[in-house]
C-alpha atoms as a PDB file:
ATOM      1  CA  UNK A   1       2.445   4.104  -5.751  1.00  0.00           C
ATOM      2  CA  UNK A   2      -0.478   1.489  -4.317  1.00  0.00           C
ATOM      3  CA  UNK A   3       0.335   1.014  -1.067  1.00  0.00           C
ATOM      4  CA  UNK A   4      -0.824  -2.323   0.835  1.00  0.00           C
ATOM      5  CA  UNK A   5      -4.589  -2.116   0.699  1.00  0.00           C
ATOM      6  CA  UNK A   6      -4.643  -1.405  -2.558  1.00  0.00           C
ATOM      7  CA  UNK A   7      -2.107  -4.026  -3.670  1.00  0.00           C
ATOM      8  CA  UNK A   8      -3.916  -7.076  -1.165  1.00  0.00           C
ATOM      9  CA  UNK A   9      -7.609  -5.829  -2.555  1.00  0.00           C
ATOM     10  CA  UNK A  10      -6.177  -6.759  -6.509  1.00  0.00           C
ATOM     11  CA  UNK A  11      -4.319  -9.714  -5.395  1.00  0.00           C
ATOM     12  CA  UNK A  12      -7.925 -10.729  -3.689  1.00  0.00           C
ATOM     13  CA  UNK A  13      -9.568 -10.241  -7.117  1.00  0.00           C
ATOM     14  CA  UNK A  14      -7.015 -12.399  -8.853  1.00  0.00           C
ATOM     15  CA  UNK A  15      -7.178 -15.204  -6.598  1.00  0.00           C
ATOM     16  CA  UNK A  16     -11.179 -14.751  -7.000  1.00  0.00           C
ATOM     17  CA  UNK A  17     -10.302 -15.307 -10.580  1.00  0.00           C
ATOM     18  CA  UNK A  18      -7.453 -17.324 -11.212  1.00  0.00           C
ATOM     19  CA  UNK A  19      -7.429 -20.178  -8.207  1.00  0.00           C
ATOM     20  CA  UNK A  20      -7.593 -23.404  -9.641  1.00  0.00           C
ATOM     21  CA  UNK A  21      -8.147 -22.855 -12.611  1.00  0.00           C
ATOM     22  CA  UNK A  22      -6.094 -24.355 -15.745  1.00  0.00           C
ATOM     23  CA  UNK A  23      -3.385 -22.164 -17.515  1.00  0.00           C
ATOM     24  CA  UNK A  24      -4.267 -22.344 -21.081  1.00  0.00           C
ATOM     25  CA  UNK A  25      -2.180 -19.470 -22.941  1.00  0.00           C
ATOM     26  CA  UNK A  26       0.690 -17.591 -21.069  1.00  0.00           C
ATOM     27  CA  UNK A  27       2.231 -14.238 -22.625  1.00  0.00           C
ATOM     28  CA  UNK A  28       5.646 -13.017 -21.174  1.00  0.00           C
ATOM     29  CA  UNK A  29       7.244  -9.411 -22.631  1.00  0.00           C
ATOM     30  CA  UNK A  30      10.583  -9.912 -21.051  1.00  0.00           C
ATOM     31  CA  UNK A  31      13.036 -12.245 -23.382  1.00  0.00           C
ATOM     32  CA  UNK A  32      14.155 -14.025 -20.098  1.00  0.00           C
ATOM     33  CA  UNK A  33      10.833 -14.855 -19.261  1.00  0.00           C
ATOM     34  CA  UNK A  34       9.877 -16.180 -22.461  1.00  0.00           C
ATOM     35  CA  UNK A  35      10.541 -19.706 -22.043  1.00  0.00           C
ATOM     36  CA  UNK A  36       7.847 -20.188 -19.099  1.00  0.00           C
ATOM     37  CA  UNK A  37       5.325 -19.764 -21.334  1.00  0.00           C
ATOM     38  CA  UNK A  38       5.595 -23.223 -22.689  1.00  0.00           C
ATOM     39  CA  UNK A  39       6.946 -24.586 -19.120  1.00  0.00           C
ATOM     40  CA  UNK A  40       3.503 -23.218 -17.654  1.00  0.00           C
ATOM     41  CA  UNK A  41       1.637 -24.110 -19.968  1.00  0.00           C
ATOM     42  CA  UNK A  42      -1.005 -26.312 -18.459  1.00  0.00           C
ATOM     43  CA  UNK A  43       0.196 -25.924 -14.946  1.00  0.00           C
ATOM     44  CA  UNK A  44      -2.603 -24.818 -11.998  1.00  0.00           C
ATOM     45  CA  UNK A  45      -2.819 -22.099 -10.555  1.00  0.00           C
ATOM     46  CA  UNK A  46      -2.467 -22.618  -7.044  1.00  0.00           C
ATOM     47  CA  UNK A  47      -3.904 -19.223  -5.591  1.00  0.00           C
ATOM     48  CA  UNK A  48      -2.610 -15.564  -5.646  1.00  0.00           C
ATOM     49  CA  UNK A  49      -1.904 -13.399  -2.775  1.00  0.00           C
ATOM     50  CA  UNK A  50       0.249  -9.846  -1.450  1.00  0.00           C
ATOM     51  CA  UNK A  51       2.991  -9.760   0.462  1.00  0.00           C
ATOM     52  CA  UNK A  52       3.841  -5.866   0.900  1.00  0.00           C
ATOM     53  CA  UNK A  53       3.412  -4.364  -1.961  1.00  0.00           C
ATOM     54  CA  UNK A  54       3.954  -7.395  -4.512  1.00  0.00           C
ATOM     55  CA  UNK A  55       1.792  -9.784  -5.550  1.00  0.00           C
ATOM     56  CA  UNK A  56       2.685 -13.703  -5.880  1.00  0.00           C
ATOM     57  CA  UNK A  57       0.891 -16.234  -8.084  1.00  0.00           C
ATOM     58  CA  UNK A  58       1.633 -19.823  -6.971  1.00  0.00           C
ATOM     59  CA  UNK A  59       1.698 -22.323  -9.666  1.00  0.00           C
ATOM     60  CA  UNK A  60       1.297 -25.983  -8.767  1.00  0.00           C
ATOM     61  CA  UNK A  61       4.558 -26.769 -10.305  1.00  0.00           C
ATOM     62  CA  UNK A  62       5.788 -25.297  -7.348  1.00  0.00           C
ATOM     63  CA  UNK A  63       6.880 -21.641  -8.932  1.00  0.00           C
ATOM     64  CA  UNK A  64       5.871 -18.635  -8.363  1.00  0.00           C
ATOM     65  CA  UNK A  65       5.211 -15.380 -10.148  1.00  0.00           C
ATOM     66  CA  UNK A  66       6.176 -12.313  -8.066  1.00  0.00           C
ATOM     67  CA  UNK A  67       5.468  -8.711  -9.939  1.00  0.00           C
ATOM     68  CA  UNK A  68       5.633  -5.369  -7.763  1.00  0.00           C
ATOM     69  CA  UNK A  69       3.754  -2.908  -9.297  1.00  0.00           C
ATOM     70  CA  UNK A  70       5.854  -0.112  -8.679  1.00  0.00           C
ATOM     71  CA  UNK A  71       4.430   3.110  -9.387  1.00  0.00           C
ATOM     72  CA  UNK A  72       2.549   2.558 -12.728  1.00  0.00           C
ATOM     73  CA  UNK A  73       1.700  -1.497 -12.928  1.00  0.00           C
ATOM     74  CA  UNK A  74      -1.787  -2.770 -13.039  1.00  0.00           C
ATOM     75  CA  UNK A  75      -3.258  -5.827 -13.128  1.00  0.00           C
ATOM     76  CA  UNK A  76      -6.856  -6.211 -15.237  1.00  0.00           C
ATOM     77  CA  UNK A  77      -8.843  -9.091 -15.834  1.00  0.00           C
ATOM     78  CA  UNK A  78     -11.298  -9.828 -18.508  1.00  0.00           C
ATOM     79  CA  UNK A  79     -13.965 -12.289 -17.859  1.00  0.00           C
ATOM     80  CA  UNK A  80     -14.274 -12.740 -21.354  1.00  0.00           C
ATOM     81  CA  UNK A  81     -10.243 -13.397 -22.229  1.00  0.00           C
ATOM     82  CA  UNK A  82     -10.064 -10.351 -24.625  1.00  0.00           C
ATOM     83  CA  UNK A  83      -7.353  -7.948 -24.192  1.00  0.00           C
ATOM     84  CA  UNK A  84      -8.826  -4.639 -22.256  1.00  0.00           C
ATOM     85  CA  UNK A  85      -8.130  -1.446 -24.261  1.00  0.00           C
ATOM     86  CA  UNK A  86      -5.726   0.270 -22.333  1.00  0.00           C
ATOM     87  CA  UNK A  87      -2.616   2.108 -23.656  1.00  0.00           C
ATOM     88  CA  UNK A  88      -0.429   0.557 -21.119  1.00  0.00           C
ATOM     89  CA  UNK A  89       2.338  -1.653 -21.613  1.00  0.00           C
ATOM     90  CA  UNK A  90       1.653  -5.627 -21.462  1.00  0.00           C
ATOM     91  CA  UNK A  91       4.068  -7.763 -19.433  1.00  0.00           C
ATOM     92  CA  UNK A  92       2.110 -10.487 -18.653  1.00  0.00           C
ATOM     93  CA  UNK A  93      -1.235 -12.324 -19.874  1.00  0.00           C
ATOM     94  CA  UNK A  94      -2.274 -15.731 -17.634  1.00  0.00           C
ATOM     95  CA  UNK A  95      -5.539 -17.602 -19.683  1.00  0.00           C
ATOM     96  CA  UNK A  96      -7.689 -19.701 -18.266  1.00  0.00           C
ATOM     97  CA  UNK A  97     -10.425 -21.405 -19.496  1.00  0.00           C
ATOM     98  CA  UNK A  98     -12.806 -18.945 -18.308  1.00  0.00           C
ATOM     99  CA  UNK A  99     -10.754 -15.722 -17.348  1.00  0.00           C
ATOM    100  CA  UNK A 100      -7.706 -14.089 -18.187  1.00  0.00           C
ATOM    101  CA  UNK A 101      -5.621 -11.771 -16.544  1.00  0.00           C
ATOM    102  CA  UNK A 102      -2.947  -9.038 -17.863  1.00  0.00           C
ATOM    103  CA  UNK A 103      -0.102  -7.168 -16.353  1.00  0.00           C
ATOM    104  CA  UNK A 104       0.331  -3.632 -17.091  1.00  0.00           C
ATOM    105  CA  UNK A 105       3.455  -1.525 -17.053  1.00  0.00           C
ATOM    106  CA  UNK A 106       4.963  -3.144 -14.600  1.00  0.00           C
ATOM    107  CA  UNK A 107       9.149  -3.967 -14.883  1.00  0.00           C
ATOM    108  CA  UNK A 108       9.764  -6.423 -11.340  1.00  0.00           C
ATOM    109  CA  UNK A 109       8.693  -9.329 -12.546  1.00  0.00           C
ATOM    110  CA  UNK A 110      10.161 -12.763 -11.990  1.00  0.00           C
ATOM    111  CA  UNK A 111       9.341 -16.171 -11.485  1.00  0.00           C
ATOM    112  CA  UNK A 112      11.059 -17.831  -8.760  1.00  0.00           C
ATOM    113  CA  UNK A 113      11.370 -21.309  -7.081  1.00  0.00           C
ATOM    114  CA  UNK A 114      10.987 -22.262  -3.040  1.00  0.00           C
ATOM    115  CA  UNK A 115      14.061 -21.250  -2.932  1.00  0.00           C
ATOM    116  CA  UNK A 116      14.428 -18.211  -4.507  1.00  0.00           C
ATOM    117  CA  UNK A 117      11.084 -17.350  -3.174  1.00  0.00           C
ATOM    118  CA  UNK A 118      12.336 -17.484   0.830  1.00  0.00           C
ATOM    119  CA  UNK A 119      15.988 -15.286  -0.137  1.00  0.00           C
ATOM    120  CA  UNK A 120      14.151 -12.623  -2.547  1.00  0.00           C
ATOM    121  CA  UNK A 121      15.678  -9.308  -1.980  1.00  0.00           C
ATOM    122  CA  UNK A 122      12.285  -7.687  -1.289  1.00  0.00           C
ATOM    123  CA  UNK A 123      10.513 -10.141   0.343  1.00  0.00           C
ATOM    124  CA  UNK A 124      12.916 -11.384   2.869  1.00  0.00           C
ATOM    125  CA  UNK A 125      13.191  -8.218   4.484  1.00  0.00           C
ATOM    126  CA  UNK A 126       9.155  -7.156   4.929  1.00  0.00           C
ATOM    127  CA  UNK A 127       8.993  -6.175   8.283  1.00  0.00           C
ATOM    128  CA  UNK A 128       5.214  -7.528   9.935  1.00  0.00           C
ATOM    129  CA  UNK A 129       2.005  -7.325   7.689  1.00  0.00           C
ATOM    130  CA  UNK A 130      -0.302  -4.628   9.189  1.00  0.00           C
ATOM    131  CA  UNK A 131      -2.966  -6.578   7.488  1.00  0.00           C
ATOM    132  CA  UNK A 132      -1.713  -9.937   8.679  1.00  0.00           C
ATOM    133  CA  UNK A 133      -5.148 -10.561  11.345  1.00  0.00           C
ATOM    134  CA  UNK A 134      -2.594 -11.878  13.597  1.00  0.00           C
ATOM    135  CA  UNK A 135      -0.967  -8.681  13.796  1.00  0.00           C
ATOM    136  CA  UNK A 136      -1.736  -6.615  16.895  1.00  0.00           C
ATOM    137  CA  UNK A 137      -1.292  -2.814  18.467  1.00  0.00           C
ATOM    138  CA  UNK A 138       0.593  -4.470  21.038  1.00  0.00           C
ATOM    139  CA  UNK A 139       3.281  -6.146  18.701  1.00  0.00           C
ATOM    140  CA  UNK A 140       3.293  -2.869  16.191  1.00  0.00           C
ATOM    141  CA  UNK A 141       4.204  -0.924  19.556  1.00  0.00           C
ATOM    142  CA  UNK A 142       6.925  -3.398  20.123  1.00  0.00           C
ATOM    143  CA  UNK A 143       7.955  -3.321  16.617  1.00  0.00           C
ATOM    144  CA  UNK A 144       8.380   0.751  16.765  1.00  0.00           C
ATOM    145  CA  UNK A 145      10.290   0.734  19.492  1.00  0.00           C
ATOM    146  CA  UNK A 146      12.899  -1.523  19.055  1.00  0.00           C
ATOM    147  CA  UNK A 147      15.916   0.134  19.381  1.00  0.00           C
ATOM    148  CA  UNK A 148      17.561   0.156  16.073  1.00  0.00           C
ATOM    149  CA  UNK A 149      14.162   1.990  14.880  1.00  0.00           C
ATOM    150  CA  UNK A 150      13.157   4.368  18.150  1.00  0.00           C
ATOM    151  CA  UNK A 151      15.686   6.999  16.750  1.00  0.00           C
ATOM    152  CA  UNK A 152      14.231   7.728  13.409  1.00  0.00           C
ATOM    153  CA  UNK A 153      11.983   9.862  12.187  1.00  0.00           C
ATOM    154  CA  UNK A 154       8.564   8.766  11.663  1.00  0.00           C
ATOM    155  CA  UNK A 155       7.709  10.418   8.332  1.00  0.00           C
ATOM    156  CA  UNK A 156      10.012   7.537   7.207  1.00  0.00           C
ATOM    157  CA  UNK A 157      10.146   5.399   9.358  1.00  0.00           C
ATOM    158  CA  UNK A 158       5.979   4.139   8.615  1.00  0.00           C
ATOM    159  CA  UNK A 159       6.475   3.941   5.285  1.00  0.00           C
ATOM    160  CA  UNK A 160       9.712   1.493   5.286  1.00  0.00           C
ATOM    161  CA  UNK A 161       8.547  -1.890   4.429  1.00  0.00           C
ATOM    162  CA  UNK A 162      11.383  -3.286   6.702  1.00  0.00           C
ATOM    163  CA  UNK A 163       9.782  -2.389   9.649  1.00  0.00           C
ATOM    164  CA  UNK A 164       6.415  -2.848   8.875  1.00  0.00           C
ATOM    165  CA  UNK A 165       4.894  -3.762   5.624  1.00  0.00           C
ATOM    166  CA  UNK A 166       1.749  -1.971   3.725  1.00  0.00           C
ATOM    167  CA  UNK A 167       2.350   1.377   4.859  1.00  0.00           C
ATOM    168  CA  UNK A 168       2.942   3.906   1.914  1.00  0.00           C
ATOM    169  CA  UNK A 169       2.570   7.909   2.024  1.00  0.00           C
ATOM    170  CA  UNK A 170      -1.163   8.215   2.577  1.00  0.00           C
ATOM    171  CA  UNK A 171      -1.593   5.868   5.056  1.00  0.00           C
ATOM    172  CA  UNK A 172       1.405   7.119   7.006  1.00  0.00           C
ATOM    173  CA  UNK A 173       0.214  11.067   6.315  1.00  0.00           C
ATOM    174  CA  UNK A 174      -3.062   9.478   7.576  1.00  0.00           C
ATOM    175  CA  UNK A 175      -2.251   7.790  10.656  1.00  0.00           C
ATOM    176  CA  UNK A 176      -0.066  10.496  11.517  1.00  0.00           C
ATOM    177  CA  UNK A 177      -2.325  12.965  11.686  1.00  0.00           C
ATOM    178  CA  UNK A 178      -5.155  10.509  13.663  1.00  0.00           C
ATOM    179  CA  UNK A 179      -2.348  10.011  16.225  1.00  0.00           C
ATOM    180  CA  UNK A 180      -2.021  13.589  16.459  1.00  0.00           C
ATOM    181  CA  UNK A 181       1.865  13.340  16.042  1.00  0.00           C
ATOM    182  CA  UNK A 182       4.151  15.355  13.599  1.00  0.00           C
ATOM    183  CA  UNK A 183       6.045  13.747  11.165  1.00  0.00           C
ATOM    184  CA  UNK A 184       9.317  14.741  12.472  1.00  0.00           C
ATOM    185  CA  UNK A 185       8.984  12.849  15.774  1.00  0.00           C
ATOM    186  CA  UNK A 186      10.749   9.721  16.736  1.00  0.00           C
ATOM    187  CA  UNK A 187       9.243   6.682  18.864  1.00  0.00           C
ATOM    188  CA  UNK A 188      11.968   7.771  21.244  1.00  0.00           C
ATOM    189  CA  UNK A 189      10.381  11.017  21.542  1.00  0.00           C
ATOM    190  CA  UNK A 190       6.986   9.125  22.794  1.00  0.00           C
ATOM    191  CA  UNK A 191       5.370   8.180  25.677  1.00  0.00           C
ATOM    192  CA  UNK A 192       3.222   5.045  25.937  1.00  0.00           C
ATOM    193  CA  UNK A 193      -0.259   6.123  25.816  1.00  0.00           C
ATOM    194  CA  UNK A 194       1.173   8.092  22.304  1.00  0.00           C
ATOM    195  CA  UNK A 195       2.514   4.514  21.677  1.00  0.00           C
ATOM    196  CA  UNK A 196       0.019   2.992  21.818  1.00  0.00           C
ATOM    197  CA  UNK A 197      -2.318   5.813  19.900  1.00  0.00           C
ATOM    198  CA  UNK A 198       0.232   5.267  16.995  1.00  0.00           C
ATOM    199  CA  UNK A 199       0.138   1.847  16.962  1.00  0.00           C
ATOM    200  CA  UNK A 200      -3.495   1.001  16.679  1.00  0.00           C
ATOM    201  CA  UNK A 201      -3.945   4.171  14.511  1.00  0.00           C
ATOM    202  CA  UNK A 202      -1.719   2.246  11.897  1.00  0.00           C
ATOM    203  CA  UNK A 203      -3.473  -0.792  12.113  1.00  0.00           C
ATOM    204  CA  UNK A 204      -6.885   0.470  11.812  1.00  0.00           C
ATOM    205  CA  UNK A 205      -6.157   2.991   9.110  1.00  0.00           C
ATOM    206  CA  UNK A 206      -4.496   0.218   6.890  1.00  0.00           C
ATOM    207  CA  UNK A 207      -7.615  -1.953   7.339  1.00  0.00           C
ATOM    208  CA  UNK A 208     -10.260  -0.073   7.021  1.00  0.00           C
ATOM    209  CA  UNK A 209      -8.612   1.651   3.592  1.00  0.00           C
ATOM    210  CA  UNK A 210      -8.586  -1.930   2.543  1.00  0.00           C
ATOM    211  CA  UNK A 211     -12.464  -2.841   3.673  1.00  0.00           C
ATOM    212  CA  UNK A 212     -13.435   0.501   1.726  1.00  0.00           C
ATOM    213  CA  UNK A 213     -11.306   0.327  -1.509  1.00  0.00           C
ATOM    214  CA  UNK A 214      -9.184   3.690  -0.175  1.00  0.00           C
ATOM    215  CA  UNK A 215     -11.192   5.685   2.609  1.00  0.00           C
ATOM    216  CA  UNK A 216      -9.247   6.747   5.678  1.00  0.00           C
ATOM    217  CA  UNK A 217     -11.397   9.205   6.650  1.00  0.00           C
ATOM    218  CA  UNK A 218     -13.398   8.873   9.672  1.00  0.00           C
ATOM    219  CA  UNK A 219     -16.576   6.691   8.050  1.00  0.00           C
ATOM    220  CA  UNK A 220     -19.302   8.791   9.028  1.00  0.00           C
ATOM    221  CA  UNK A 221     -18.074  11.655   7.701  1.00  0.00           C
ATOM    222  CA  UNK A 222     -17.563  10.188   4.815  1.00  0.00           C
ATOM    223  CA  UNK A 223     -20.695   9.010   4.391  1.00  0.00           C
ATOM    224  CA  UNK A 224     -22.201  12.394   4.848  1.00  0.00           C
ATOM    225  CA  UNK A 225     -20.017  14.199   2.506  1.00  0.00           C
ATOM    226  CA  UNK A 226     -21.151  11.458  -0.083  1.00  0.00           C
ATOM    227  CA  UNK A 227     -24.890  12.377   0.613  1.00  0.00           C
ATOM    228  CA  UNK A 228     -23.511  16.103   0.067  1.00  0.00           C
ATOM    229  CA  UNK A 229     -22.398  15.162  -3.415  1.00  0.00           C
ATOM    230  CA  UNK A 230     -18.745  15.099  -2.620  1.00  0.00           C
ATOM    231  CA  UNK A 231     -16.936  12.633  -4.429  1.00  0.00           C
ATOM    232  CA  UNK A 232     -14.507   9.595  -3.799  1.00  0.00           C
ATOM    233  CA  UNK A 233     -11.597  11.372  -3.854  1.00  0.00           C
ATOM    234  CA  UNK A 234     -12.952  14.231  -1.689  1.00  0.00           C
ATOM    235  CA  UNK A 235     -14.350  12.210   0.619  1.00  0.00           C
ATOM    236  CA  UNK A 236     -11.546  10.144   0.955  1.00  0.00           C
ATOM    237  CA  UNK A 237      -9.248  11.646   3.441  1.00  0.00           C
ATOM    238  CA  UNK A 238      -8.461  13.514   6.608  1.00  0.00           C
ATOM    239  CA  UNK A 239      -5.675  15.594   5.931  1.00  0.00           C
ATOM    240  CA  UNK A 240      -3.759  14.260   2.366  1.00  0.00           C
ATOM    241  CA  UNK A 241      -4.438  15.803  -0.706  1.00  0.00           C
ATOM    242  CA  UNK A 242      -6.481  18.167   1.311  1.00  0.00           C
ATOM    243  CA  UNK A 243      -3.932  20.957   0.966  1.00  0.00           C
ATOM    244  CA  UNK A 244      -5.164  24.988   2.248  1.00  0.00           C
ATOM    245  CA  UNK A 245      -9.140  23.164   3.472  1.00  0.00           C
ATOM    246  CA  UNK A 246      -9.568  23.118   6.886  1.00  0.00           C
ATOM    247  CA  UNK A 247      -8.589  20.711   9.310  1.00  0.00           C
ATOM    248  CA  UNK A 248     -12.333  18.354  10.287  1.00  0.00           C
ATOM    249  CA  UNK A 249     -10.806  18.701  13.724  1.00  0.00           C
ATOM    250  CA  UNK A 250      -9.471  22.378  14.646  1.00  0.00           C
ATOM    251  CA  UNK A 251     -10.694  24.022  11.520  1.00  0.00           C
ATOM    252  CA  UNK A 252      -6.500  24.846  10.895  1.00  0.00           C
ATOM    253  CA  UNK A 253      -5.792  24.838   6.979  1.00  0.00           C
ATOM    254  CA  UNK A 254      -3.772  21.915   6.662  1.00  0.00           C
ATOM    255  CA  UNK A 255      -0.562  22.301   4.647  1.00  0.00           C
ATOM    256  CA  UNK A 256       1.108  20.208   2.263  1.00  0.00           C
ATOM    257  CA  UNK A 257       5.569  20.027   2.933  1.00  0.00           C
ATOM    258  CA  UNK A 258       8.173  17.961   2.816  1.00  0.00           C
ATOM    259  CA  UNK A 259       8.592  16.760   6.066  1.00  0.00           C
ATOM    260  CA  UNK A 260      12.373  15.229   6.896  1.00  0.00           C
ATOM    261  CA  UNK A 261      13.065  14.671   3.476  1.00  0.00           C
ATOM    262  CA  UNK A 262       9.595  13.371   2.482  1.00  0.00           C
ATOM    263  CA  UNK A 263       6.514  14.970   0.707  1.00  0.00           C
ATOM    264  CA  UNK A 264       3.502  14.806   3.051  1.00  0.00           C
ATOM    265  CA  UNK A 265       0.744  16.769   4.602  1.00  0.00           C
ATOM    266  CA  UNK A 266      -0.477  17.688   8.267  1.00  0.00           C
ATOM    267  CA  UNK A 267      -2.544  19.861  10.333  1.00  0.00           C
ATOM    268  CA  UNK A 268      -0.294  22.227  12.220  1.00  0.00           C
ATOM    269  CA  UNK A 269      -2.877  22.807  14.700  1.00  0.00           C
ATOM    270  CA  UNK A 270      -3.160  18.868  15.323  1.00  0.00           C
ATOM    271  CA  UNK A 271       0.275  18.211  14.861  1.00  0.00           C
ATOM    272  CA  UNK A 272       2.500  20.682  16.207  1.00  0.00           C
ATOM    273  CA  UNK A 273       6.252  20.411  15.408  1.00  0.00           C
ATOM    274  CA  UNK A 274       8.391  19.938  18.287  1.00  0.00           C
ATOM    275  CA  UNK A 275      11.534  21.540  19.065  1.00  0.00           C
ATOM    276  CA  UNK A 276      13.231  17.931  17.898  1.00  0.00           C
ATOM    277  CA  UNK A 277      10.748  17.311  14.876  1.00  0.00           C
ATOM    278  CA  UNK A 278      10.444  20.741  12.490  1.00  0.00           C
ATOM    279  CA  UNK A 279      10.303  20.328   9.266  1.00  0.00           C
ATOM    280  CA  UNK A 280      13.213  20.910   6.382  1.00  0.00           C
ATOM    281  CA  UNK A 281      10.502  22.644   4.692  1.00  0.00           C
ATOM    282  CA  UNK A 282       7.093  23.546   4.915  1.00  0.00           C
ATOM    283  CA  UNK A 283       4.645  25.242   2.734  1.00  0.00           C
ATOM    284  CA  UNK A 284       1.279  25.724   2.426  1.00  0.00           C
ATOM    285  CA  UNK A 285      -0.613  24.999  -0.890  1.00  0.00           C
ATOM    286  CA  UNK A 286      -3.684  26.238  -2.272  1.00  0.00           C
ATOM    287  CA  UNK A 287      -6.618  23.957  -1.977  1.00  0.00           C
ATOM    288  CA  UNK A 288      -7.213  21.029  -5.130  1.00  0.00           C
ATOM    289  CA  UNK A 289      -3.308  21.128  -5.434  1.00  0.00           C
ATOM    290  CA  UNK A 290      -1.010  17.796  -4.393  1.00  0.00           C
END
């Protein structure tokens, strides 16, 4: 599934495209949708932006159109209004005059009023943005260790969107392993110099995946393995997808498990399990395989 930066770089592109400009032609696949296509109709679009791991278009009728992408929903737009060729599933087309966007695949889709914008059921419980600029290490500490959350595992606990929003399984695999913690641990189980490590890990991570279109690995490195011929994809990361290669840091081969209930990978050698944190099960995968 897209996880924040991936979700806030295409809502970026679709404000790019679709801010201010005129709807001309509307296409909705769901039957209870349908009749906003004539109600839009003519309406402006306002601007587009994320919000976790949805995306809201604000109309200047004063609706909005929230979609989640889920695991397999895209949005693509054509500068020239045709239809790409894609053998996905339309939900949604928005024309403009000059550009038109289309929905892919994607079922969560629903257009709500101020209201029903500030009670949605997934949007009135996003915990803090990490890519809200406002956010801080200091206040993603604070977050983590308030005590309904201190007591749960990590693995899980990063990637709820209740506690804090954008975080998905690479980015908490990621910042995990950066923070040299195991997934198992709790933010009880942590002092505050760990905290603190965690915290700003997180927040870094998240935006620099989002300045680079996906890389989490350290940038350097990165760069040089792209000057090595490596590409995106094996370049991208320090420890997912990066199953029996060996750890940048300690040269351990990392190893791909489910870690309290979740799929994930880690360095053991980075990331040692403690007596509190092991793992339900563990096992090592050959390299290429996630």
């Amino acid at each position: 599934m897209p996880e924040g930066p991936e979700i806030h770089r295409a809502a970026d592109q679709l404000d790019a495209a679709l801010a201010g400009q005129r709807l001309t032609e509307l296409y909705f696949a769901f039957e209870h949708l349908k009749p906003w296509e004539a109600r839009l109709r003519g309406r402006v679009v306002l601007g587009v932006e994320a919000r976790g791991k949805a995306i809201l278009t604000r109309f200047d009728d004063g609706h909005t159109l929230y979609s989640h992408n889920q695991l397999y929903g895209r949005w693509l737009i054509s500068a020239d209004g045709s239809r790409p060729r894609t053998s996905r599933q339309l939900r949604v087309t928005l024309h403009t005059d000059r550009v038109a966007a289309f929905l892919y695949s994607a079922s969560d889709i629903e257009l709500l009023d101020p209201a029903g914008l500030a009670a949605h059921r997934y949007l009135s419980r996003l915990g803090p943005e990490l890519l809200d600029p406002a956010l801080d290490a200091a206040a993603v500490a604070a977050r983590l260790g308030e005590a309904r959350f201190r007591r749960r595992a990590l693995m899980g606990l990063l990637q709820d969107q209740g506690v804090l929003a954008g975080m998905g399984n690479y980015l908490c695999c990621e910042a995990l392993h950066v923070a040299g913690l195991h997934p198992g641990q709790r933010p009880a189980d942590l002092d505050a110099n760990q905290m603190a490590r965690l915290a700003r890990t997180c927040l870094e991570l998240t935006r620099q995946s989002y300045r680079t279109g996906g890389i989490t690995n350290d940038l350097q490195r990165a760069a040089r393995l792209e000057r090595e011929g490596a590409d995106f994809e094996a370049r991208r990361f320090h420890v997912y997808r990066r199953a029996g290669l060996p750890c940048y840091r300690c040269g351990t081969p990392i190893v791909k498990g489910r870690f309290v209930g979740r799929m994930g990978y880690l360095c053991p050698g980075c990331q040692p399990a403690a007596s509190t944190a092991a793992p339900t099960a563990t096992t090592a995968t050959k390299a290429g395989n996630t």
